[in-house]
C-alpha atoms as a PDB file:
ATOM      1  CA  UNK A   1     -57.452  25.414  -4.162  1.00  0.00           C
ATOM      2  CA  UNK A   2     -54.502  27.397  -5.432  1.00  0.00           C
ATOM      3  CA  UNK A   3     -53.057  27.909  -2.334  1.00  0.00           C
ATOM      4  CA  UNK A   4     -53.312  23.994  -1.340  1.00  0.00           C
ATOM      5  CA  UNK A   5     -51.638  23.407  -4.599  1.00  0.00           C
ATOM      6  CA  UNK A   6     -49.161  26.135  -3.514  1.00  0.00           C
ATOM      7  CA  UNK A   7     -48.222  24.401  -0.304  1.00  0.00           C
ATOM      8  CA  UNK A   8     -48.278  20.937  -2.075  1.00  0.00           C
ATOM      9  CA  UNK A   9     -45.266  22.713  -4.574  1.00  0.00           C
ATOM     10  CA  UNK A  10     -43.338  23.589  -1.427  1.00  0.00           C
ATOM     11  CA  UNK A  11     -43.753  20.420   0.500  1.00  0.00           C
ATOM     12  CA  UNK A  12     -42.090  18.858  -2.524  1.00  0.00           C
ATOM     13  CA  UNK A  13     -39.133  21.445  -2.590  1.00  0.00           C
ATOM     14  CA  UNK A  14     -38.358  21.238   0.856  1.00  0.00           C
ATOM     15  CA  UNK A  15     -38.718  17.278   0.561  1.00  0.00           C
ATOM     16  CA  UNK A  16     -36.343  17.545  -2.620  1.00  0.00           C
ATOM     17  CA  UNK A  17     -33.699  19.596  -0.360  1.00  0.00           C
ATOM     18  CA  UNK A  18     -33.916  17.208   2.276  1.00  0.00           C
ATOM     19  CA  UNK A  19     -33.311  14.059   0.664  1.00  0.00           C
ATOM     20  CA  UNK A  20     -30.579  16.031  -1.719  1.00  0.00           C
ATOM     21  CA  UNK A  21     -28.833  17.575   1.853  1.00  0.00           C
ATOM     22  CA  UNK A  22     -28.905  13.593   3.014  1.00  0.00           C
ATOM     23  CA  UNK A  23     -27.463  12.046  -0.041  1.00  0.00           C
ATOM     24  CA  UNK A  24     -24.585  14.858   0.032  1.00  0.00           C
ATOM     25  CA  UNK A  25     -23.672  14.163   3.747  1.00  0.00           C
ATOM     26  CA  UNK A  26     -23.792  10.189   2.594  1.00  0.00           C
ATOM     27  CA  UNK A  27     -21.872  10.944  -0.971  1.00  0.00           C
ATOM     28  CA  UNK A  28     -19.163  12.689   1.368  1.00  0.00           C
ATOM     29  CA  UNK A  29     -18.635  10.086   3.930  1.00  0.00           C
ATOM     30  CA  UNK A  30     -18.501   7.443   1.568  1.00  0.00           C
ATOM     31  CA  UNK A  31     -15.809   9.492  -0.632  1.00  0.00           C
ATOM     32  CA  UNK A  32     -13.835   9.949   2.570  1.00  0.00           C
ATOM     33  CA  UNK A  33     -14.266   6.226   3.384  1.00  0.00           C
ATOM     34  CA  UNK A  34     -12.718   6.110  -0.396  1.00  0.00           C
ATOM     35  CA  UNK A  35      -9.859   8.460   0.097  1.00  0.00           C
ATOM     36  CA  UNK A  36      -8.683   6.188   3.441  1.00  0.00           C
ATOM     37  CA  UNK A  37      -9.009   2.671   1.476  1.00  0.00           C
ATOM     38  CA  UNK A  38      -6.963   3.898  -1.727  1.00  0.00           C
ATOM     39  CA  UNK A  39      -4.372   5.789   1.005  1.00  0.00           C
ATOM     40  CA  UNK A  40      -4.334   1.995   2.572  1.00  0.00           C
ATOM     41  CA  UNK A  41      -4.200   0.545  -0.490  1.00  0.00           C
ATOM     42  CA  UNK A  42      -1.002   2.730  -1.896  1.00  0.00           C
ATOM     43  CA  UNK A  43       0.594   2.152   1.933  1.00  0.00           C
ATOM     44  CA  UNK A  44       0.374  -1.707   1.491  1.00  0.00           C
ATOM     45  CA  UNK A  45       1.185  -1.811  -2.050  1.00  0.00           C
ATOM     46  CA  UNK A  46       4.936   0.416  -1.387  1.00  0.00           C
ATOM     47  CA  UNK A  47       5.224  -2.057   1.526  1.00  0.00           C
ATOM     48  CA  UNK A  48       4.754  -5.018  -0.832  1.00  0.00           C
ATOM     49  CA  UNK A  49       7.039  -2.962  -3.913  1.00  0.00           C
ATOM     50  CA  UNK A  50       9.963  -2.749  -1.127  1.00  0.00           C
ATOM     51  CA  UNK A  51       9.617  -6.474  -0.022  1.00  0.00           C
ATOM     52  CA  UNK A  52       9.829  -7.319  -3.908  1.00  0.00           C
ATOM     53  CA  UNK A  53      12.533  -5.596  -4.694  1.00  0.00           C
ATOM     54  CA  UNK A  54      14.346  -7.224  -1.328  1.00  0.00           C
ATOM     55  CA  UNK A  55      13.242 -10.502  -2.595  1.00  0.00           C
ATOM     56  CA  UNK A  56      14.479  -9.877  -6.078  1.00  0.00           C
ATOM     57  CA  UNK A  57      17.654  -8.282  -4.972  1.00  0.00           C
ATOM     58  CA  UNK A  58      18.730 -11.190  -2.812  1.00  0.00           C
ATOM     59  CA  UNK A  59      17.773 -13.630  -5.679  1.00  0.00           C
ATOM     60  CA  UNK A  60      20.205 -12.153  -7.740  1.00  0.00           C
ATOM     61  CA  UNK A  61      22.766 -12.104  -5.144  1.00  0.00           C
ATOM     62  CA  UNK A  62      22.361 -15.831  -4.960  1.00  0.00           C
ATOM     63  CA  UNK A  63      22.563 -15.897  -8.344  1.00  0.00           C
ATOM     64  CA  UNK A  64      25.737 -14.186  -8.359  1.00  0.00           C
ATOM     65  CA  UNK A  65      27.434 -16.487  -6.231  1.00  0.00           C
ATOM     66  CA  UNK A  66      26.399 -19.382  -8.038  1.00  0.00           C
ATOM     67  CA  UNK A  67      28.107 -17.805 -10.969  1.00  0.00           C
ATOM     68  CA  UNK A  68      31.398 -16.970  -8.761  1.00  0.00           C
ATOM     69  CA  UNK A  69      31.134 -20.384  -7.610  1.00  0.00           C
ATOM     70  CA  UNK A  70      30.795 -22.057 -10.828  1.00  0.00           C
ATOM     71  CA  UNK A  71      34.133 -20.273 -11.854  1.00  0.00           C
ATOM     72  CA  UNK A  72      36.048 -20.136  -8.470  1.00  0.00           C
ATOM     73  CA  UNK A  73      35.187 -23.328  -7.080  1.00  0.00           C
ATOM     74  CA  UNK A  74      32.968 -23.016  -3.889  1.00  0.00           C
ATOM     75  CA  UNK A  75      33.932 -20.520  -0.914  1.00  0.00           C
ATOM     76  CA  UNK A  76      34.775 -22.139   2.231  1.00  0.00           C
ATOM     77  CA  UNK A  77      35.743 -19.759   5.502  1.00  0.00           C
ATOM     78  CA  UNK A  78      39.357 -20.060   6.629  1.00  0.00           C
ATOM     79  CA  UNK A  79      40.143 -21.198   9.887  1.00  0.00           C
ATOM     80  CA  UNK A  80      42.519 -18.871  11.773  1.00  0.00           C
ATOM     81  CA  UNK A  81      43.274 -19.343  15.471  1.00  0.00           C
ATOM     82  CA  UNK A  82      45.131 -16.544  17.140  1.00  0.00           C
ATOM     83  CA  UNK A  83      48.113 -18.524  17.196  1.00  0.00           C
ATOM     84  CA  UNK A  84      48.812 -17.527  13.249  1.00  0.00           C
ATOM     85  CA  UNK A  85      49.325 -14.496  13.624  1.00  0.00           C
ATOM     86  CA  UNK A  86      51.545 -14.626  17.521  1.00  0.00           C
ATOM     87  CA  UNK A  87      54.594 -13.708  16.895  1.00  0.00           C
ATOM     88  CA  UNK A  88      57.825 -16.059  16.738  1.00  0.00           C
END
């Protein structure tokens, strides 16, 4: 009897270290899983900082030449042929 309850002690330690080697191996892929999401994440979310700040930057550039517009009057290209500046 003492040795059945003996081997019924180690069936339950080698079950424990089996089920506790099997969550590690699934506790490590899933923090590895983890590590490539948030690495994803931080990837998309400079992407989307850098497109922001574009965005921003060229919305106060319009804004800016609203302003100079407003004061100056509005900016038209000149028309130069060639033929100003031949010489006479």
């Amino acid at each position: 009897m003492k040795t059945m309850f003996l081997m019924l002690i180690g069936f339950v330690f080698v079950t424990t270290l089996v089920f506790g080697v099997l969550v590690w191996k699934q506790t490590y892929k899933i923090q590895m899983r983890a590590l490539e999401a948030k690495r994803l994440q931080e990837e998309h979310m400079r992407k989307l900082g850098l497109a922001n700040e574009l965005e921003l930057e060229m919305q106060a550039m319009a804004k800016e030449r609203q302003e100079y517009e407003s004061q100056v009057g509005s900016y038209e290209p000149l028309n130069m042929d060639d033929s100003d500046f031949s010489e006479a």
